[in-house]
PDB file of N, CA and C in Angstrom:
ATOM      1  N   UNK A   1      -5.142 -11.148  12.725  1.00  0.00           N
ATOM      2  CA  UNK A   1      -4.879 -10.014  13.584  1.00  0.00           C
ATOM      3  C   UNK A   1      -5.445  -8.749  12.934  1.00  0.00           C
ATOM      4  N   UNK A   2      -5.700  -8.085  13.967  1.00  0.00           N
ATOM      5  CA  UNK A   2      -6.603  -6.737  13.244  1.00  0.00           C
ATOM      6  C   UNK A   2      -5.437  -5.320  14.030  1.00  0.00           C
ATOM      7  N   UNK A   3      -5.726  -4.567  12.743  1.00  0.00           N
ATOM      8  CA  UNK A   3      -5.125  -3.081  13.163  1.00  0.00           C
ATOM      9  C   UNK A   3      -5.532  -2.509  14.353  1.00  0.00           C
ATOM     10  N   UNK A   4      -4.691  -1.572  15.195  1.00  0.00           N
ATOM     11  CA  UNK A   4      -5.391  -1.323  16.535  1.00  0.00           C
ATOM     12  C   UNK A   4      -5.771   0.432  16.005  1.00  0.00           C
ATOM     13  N   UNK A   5      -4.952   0.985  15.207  1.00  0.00           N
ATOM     14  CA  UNK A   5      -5.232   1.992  14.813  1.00  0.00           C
ATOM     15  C   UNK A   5      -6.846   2.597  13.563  1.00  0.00           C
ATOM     16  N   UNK A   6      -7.493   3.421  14.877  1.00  0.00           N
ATOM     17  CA  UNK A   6      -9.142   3.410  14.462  1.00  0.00           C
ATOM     18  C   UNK A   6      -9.258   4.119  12.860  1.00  0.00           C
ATOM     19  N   UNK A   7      -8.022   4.910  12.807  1.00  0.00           N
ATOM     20  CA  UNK A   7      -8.264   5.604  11.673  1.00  0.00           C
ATOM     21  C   UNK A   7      -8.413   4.729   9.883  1.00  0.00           C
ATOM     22  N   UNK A   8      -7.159   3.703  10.702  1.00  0.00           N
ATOM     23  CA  UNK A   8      -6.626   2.488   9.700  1.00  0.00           C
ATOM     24  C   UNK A   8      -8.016   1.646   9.707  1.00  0.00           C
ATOM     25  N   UNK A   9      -8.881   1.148  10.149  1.00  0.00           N
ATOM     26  CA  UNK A   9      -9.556  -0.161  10.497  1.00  0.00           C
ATOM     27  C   UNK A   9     -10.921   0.642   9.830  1.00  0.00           C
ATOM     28  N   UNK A  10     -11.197   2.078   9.764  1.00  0.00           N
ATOM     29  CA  UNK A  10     -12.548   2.379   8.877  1.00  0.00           C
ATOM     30  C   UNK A  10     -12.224   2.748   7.479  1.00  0.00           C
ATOM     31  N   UNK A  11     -10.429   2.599   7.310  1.00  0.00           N
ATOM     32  CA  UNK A  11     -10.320   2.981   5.528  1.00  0.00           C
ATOM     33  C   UNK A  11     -10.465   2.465   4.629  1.00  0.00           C
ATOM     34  N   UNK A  12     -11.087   2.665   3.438  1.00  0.00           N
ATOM     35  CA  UNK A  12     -11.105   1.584   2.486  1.00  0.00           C
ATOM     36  C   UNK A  12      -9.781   1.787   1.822  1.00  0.00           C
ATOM     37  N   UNK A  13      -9.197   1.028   1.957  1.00  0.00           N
ATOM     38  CA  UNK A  13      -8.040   0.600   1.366  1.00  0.00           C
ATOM     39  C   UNK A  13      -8.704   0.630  -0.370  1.00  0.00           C
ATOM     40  N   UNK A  14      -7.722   1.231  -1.526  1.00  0.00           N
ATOM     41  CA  UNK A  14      -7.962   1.326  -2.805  1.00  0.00           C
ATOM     42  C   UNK A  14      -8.973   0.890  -3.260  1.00  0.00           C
ATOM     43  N   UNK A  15      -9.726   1.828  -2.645  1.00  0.00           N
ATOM     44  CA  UNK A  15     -11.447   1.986  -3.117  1.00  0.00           C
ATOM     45  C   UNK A  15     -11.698   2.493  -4.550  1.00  0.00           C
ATOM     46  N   UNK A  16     -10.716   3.420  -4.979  1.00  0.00           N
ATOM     47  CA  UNK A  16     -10.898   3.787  -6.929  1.00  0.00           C
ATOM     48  C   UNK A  16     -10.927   2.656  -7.872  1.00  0.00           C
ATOM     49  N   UNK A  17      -9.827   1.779  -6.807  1.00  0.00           N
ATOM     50  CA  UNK A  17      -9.625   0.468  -8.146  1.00  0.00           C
ATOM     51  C   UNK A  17     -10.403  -0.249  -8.033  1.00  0.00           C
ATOM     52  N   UNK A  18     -11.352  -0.778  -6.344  1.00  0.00           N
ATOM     53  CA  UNK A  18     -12.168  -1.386  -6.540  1.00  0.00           C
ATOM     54  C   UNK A  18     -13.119  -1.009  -7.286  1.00  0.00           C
ATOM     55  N   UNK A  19     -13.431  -0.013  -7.639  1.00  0.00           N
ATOM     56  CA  UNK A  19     -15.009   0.471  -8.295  1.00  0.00           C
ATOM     57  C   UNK A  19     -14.137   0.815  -9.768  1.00  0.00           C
ATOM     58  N   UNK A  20     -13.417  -0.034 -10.355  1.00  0.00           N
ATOM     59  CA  UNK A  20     -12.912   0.238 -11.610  1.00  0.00           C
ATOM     60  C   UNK A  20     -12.795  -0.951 -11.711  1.00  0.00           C
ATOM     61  N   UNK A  21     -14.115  -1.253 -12.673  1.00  0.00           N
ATOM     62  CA  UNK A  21     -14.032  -2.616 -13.368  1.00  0.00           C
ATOM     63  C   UNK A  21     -12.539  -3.621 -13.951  1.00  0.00           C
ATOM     64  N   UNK A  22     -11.720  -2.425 -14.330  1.00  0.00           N
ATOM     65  CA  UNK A  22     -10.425  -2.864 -15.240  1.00  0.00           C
ATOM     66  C   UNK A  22      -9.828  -3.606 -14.272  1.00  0.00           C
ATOM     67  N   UNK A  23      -9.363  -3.445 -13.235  1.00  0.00           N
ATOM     68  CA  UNK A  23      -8.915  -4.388 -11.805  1.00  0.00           C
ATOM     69  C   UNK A  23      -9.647  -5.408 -11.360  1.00  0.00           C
ATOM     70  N   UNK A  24      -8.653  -6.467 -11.634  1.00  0.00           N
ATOM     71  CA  UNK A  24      -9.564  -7.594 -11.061  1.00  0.00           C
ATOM     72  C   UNK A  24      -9.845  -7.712  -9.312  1.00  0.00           C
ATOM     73  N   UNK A  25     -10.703  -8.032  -9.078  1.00  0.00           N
ATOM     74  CA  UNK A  25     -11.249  -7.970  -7.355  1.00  0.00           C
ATOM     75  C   UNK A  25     -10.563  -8.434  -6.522  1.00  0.00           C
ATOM     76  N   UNK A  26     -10.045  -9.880  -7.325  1.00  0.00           N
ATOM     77  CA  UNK A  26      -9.104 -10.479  -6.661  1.00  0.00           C
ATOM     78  C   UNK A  26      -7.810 -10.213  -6.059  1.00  0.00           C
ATOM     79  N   UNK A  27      -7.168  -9.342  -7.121  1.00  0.00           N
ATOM     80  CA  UNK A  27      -5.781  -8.866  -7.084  1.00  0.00           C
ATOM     81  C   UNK A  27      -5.898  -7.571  -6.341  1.00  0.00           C
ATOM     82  N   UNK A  28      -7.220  -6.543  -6.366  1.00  0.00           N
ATOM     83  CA  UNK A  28      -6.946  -5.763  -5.881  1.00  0.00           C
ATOM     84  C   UNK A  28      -7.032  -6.334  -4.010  1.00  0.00           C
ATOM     85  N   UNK A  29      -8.124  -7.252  -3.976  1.00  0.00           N
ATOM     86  CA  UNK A  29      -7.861  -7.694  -2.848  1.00  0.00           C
ATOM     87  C   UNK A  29      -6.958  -8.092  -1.960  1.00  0.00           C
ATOM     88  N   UNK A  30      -5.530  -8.562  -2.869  1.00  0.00           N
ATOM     89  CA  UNK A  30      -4.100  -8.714  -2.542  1.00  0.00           C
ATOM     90  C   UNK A  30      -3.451  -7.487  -2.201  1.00  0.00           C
ATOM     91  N   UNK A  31      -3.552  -6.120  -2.861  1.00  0.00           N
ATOM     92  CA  UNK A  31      -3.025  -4.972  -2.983  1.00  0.00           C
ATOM     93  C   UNK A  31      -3.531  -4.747  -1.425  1.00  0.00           C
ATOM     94  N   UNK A  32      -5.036  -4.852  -1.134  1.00  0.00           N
ATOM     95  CA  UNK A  32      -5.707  -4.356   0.405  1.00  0.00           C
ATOM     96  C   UNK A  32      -4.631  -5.194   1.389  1.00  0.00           C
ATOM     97  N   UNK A  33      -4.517  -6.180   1.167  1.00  0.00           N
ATOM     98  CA  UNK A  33      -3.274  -6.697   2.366  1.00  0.00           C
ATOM     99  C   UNK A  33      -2.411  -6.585   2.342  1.00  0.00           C
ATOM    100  N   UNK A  34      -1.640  -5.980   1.056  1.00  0.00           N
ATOM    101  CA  UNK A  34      -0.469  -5.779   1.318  1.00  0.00           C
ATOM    102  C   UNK A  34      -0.268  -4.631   2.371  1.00  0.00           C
ATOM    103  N   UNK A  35      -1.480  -3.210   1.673  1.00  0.00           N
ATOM    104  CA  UNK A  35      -1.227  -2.217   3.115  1.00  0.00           C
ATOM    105  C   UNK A  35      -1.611  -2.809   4.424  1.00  0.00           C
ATOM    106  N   UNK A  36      -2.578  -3.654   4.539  1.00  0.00           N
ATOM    107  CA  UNK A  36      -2.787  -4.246   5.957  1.00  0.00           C
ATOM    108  C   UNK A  36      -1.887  -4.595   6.546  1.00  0.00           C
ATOM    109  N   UNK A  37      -1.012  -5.167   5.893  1.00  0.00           N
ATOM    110  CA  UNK A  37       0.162  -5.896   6.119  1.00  0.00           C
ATOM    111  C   UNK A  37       1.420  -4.800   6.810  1.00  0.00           C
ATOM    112  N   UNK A  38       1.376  -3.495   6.069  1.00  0.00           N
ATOM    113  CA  UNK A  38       2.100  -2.548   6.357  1.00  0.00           C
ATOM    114  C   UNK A  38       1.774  -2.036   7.729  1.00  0.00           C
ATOM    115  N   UNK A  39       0.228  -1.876   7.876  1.00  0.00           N
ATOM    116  CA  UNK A  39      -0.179  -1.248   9.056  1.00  0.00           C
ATOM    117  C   UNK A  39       0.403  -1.915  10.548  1.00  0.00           C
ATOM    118  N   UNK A  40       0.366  -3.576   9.828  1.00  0.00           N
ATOM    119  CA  UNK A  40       0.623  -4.668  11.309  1.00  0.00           C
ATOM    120  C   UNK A  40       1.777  -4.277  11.822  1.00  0.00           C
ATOM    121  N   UNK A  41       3.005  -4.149  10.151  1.00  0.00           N
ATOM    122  CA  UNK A  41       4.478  -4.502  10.706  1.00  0.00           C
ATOM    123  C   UNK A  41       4.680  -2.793  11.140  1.00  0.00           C
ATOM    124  N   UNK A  42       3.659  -1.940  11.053  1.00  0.00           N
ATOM    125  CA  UNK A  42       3.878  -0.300  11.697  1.00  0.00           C
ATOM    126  C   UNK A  42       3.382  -0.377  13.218  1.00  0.00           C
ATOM    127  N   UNK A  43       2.443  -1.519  13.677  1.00  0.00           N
ATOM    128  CA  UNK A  43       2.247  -1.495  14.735  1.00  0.00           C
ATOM    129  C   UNK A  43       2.927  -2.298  15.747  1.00  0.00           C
ATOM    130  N   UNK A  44       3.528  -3.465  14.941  1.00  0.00           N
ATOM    131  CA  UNK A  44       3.699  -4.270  15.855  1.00  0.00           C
ATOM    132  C   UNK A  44       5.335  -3.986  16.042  1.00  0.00           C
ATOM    133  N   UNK A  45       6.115  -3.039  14.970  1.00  0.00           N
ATOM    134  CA  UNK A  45       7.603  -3.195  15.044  1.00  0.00           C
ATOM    135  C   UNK A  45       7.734  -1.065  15.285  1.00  0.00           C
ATOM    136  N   UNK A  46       6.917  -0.796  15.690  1.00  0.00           N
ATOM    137  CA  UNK A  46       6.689   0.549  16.129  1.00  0.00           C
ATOM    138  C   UNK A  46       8.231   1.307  15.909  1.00  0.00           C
ATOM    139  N   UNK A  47       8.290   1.450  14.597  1.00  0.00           N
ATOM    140  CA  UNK A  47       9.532   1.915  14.033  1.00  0.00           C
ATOM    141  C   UNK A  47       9.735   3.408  14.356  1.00  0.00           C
ATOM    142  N   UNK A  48      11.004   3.864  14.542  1.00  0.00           N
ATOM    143  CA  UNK A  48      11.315   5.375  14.871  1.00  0.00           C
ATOM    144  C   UNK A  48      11.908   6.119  14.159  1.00  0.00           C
ATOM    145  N   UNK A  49      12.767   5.632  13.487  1.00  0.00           N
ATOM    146  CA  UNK A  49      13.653   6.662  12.759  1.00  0.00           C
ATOM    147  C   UNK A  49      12.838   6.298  11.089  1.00  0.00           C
ATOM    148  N   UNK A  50      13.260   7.722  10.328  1.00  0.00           N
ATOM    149  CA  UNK A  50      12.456   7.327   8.761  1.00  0.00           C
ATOM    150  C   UNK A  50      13.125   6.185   7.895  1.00  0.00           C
ATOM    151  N   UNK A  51      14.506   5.649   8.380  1.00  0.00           N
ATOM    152  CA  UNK A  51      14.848   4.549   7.722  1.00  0.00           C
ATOM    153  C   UNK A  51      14.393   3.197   8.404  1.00  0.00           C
ATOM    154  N   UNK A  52      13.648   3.158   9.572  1.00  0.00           N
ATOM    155  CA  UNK A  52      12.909   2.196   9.980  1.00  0.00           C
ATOM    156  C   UNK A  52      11.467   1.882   9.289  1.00  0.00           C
ATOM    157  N   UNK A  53      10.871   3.283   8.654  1.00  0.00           N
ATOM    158  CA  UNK A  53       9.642   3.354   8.224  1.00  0.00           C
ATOM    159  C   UNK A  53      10.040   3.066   6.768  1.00  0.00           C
ATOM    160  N   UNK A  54      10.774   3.529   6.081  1.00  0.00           N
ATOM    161  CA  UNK A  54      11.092   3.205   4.880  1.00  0.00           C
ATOM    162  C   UNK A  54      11.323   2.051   4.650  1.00  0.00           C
ATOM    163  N   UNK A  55      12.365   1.151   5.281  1.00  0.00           N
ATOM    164  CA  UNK A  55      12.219  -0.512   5.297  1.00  0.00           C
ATOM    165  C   UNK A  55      10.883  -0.877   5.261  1.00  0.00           C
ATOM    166  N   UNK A  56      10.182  -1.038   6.119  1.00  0.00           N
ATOM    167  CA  UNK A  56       8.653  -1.401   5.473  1.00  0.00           C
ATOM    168  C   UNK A  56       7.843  -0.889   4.612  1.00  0.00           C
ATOM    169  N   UNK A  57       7.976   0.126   4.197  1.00  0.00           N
ATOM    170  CA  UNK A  57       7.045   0.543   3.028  1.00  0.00           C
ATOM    171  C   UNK A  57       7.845   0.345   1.666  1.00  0.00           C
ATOM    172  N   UNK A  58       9.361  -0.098   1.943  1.00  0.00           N
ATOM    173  CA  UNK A  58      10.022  -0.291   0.611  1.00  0.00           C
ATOM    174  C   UNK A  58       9.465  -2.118   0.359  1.00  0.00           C
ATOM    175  N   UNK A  59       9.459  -3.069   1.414  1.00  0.00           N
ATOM    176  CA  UNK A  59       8.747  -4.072   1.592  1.00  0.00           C
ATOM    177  C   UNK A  59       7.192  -4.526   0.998  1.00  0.00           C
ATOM    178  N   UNK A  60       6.671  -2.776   1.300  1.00  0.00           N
ATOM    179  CA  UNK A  60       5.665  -3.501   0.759  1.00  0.00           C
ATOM    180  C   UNK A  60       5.504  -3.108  -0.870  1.00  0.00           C
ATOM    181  N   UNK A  61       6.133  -1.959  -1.275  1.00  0.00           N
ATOM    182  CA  UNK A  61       6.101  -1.254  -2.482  1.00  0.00           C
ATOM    183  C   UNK A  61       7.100  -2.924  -3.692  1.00  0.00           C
ATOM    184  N   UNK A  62       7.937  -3.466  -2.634  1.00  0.00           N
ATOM    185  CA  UNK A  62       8.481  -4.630  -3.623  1.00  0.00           C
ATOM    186  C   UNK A  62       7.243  -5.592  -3.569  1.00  0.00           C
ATOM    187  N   UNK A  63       6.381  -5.708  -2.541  1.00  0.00           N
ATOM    188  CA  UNK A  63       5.230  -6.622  -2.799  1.00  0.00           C
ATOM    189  C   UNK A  63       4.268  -6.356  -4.042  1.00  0.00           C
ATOM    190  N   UNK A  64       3.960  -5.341  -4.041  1.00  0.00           N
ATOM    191  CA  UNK A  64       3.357  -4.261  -5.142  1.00  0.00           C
ATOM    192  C   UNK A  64       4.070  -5.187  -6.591  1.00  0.00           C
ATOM    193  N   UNK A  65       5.310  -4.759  -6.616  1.00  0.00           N
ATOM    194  CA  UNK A  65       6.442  -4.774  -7.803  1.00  0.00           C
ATOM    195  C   UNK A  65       5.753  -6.310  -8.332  1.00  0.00           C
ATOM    196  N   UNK A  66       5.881  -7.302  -7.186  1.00  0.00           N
ATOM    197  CA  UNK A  66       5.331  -8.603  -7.564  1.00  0.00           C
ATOM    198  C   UNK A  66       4.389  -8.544  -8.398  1.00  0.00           C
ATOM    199  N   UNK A  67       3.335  -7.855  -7.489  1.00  0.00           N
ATOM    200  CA  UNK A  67       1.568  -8.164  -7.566  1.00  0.00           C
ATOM    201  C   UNK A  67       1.263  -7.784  -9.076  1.00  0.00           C
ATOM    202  N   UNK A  68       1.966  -6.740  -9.737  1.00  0.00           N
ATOM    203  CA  UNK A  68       2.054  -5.592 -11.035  1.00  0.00           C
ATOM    204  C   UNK A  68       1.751  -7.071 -11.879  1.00  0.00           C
ATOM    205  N   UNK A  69       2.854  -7.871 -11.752  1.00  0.00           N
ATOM    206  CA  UNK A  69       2.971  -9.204 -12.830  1.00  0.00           C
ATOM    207  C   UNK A  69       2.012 -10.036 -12.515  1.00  0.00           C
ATOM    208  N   UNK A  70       0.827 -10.271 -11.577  1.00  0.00           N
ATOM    209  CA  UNK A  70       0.255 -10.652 -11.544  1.00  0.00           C
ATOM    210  C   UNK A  70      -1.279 -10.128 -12.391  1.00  0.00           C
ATOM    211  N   UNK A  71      -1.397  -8.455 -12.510  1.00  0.00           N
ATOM    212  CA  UNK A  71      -2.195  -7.676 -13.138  1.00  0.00           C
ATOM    213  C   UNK A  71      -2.117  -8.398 -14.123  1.00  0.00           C
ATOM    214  N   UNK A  72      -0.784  -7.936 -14.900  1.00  0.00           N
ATOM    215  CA  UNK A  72      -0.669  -7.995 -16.155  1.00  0.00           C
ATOM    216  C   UNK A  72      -0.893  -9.096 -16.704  1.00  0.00           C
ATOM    217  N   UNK A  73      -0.828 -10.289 -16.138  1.00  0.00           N
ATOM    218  CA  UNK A  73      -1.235 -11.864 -16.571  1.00  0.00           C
ATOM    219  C   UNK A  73      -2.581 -12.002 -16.759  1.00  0.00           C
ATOM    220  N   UNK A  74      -3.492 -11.154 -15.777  1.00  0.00           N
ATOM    221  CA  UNK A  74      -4.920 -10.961 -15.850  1.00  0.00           C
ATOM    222  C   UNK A  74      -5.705 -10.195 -16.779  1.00  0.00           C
ATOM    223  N   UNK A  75      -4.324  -9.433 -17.940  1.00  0.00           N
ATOM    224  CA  UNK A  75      -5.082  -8.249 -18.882  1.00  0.00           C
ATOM    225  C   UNK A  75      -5.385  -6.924 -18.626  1.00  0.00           C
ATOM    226  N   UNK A  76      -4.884  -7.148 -17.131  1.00  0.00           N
ATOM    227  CA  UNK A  76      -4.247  -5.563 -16.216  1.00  0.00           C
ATOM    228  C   UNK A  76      -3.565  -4.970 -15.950  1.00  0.00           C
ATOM    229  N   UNK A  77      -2.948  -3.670 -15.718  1.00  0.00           N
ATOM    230  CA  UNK A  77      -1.814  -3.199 -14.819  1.00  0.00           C
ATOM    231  C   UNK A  77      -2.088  -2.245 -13.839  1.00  0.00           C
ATOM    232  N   UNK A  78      -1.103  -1.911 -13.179  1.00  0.00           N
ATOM    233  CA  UNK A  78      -0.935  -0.890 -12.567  1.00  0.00           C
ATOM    234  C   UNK A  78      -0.765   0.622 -13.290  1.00  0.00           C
ATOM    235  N   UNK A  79      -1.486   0.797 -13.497  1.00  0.00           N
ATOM    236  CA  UNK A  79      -1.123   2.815 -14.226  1.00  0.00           C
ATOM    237  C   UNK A  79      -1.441   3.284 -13.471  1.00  0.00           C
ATOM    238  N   UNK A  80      -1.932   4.642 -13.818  1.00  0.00           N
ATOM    239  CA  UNK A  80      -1.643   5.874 -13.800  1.00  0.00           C
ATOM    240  C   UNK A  80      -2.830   6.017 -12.173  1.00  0.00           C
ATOM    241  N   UNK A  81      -3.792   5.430 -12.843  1.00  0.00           N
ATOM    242  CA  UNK A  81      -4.889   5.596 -11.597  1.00  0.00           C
ATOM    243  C   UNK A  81      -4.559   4.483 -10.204  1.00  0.00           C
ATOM    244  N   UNK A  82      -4.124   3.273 -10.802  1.00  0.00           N
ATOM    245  CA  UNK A  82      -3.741   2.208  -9.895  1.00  0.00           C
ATOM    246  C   UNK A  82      -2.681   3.380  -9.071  1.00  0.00           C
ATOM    247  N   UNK A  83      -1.377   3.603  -9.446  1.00  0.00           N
ATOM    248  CA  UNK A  83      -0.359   4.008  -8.965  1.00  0.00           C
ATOM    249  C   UNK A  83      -0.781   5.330  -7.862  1.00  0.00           C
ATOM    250  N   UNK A  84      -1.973   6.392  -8.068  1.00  0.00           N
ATOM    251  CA  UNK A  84      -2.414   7.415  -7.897  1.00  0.00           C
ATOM    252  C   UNK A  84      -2.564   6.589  -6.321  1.00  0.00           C
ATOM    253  N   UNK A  85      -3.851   5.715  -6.547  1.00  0.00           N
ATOM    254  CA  UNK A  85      -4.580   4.969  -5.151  1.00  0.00           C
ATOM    255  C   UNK A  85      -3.817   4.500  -4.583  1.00  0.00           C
ATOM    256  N   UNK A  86      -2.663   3.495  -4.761  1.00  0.00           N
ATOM    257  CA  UNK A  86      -1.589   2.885  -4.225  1.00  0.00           C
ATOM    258  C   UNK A  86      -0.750   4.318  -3.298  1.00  0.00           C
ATOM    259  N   UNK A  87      -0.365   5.072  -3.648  1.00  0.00           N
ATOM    260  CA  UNK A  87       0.088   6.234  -3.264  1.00  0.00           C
ATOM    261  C   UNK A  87      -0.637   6.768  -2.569  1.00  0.00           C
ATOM    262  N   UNK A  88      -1.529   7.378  -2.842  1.00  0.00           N
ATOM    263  CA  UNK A  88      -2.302   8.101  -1.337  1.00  0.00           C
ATOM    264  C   UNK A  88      -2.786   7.172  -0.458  1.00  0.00           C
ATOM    265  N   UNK A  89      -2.918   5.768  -0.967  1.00  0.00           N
ATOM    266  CA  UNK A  89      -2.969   4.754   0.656  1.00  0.00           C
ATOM    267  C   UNK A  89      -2.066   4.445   1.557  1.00  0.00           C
ATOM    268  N   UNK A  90      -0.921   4.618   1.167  1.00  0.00           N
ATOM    269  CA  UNK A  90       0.467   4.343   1.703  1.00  0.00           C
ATOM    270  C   UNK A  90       0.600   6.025   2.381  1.00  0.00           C
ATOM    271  N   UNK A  91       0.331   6.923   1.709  1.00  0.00           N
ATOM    272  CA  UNK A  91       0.600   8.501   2.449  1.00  0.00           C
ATOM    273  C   UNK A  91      -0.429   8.630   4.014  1.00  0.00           C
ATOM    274  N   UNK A  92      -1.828   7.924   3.263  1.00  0.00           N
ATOM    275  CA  UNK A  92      -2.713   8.221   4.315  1.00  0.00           C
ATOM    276  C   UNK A  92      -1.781   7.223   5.551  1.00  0.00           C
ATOM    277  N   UNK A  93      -1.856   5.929   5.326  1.00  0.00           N
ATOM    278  CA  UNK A  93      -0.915   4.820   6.638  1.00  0.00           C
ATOM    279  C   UNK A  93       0.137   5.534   7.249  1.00  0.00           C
ATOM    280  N   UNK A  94       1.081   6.692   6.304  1.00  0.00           N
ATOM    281  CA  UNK A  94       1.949   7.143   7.095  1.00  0.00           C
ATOM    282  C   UNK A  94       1.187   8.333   8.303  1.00  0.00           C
ATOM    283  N   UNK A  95       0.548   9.073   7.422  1.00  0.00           N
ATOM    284  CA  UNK A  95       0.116   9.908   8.168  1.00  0.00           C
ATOM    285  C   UNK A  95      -0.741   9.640   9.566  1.00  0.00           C
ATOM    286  N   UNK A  96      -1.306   8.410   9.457  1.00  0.00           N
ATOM    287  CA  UNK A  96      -2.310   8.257  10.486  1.00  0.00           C
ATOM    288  C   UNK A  96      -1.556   7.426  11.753  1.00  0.00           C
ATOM    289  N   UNK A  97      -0.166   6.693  11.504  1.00  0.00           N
ATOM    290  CA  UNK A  97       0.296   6.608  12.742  1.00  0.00           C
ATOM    291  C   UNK A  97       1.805   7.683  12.738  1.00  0.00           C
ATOM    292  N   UNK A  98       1.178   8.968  12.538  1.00  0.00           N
ATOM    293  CA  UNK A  98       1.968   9.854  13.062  1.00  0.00           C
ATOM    294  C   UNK A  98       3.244  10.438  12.077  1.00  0.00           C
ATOM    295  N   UNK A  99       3.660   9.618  10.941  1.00  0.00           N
ATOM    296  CA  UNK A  99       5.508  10.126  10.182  1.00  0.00           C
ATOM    297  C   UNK A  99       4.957  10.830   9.488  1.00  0.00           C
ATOM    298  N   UNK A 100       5.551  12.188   8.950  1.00  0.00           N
ATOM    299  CA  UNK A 100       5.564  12.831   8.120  1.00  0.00           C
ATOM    300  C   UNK A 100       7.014  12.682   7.312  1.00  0.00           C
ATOM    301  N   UNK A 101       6.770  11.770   6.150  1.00  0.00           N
ATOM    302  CA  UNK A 101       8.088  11.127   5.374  1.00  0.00           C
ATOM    303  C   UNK A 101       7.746  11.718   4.159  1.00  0.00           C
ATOM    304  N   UNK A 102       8.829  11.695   3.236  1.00  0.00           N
ATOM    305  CA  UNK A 102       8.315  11.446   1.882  1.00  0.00           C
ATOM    306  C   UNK A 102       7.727  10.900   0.991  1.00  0.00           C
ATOM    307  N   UNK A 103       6.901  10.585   0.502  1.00  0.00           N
ATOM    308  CA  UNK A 103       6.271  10.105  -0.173  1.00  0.00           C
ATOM    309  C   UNK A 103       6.459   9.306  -1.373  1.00  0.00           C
ATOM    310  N   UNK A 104       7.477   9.777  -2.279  1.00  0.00           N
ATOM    311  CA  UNK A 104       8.605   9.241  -3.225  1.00  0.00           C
ATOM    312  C   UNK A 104       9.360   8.597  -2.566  1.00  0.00           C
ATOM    313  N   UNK A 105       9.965   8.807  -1.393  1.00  0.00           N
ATOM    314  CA  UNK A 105      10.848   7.571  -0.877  1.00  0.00           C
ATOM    315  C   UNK A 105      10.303   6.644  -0.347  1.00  0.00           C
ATOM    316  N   UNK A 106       9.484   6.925   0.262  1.00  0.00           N
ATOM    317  CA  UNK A 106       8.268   5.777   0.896  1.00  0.00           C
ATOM    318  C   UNK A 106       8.192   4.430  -0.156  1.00  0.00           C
ATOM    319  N   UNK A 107       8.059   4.999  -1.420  1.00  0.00           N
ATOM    320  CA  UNK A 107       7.711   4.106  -2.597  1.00  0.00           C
ATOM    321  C   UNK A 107       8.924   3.839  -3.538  1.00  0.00           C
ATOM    322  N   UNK A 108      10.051   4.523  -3.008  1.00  0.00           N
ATOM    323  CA  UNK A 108      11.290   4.417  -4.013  1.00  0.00           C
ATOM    324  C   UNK A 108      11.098   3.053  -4.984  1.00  0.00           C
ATOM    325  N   UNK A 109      11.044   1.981  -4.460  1.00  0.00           N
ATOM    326  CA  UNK A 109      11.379   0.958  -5.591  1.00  0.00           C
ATOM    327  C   UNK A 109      10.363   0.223  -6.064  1.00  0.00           C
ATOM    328  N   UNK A 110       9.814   1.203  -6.587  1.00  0.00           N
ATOM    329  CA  UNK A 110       8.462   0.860  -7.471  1.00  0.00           C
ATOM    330  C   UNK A 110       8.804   0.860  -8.408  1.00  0.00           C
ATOM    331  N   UNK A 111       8.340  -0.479  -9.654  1.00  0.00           N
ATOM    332  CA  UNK A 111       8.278  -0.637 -11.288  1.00  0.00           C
ATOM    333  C   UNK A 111       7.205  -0.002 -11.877  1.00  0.00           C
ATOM    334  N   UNK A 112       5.870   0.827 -10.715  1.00  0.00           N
ATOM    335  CA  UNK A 112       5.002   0.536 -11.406  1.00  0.00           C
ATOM    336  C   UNK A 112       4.664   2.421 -11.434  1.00  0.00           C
TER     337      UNK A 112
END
């Protein structure tokens, strides 16, 4: 299934990490679906209130939490720059179907 939202479907999803050797391709490729993943359950469960939007982005920020232990098995993590891209991709998804949320709560239960 593909995003219906045009803004979502021309973004490169964590384009810094891809062009940063230190990230493996693979994993960051997991990280790209996890927001894909966010975009579907924003389109398809067209949430209203900010604790509807927060359930899914806390969803995917615990997917994240996973993926971190998967870096690190590879000789990677999530820092400072990972965390930067992860964050403004999740701000841009909010912004482009419309919530103006927080940004820290968006991501509350992040390890990383």
């Amino acid at each position: 299934m593909r995003v219906a939202n045009e803004k979502i479907s021309s973004y490169k999803f964590l384009d810094e990490m891809y062009r940063d050797g230190y990230f493996p391709n693979n994993l960051v490729d997991k990280g790209r679906g996890i927001l894909l993943e966010l975009c579907l359950e924003i389109e398809k469960k067209r949430p209203v209130s900010p604790a509807e939007v927060y359930k899914l982005t806390h969803t995917a920020t615990e997917k994240f939490n996973r993926l971190a232990l998967e870096f690190e098995a590879q000789g990677s993590e999530i820092e400072t720059a990972a965390r930067e891209n992860i964050g403004m991709d999740i701000e841009f998804i909010l912004k482009a179907y419309g919530y103006d949320l927080d940004l820290e709560e968006a991501i509350a239960p992040r390890n990383w």
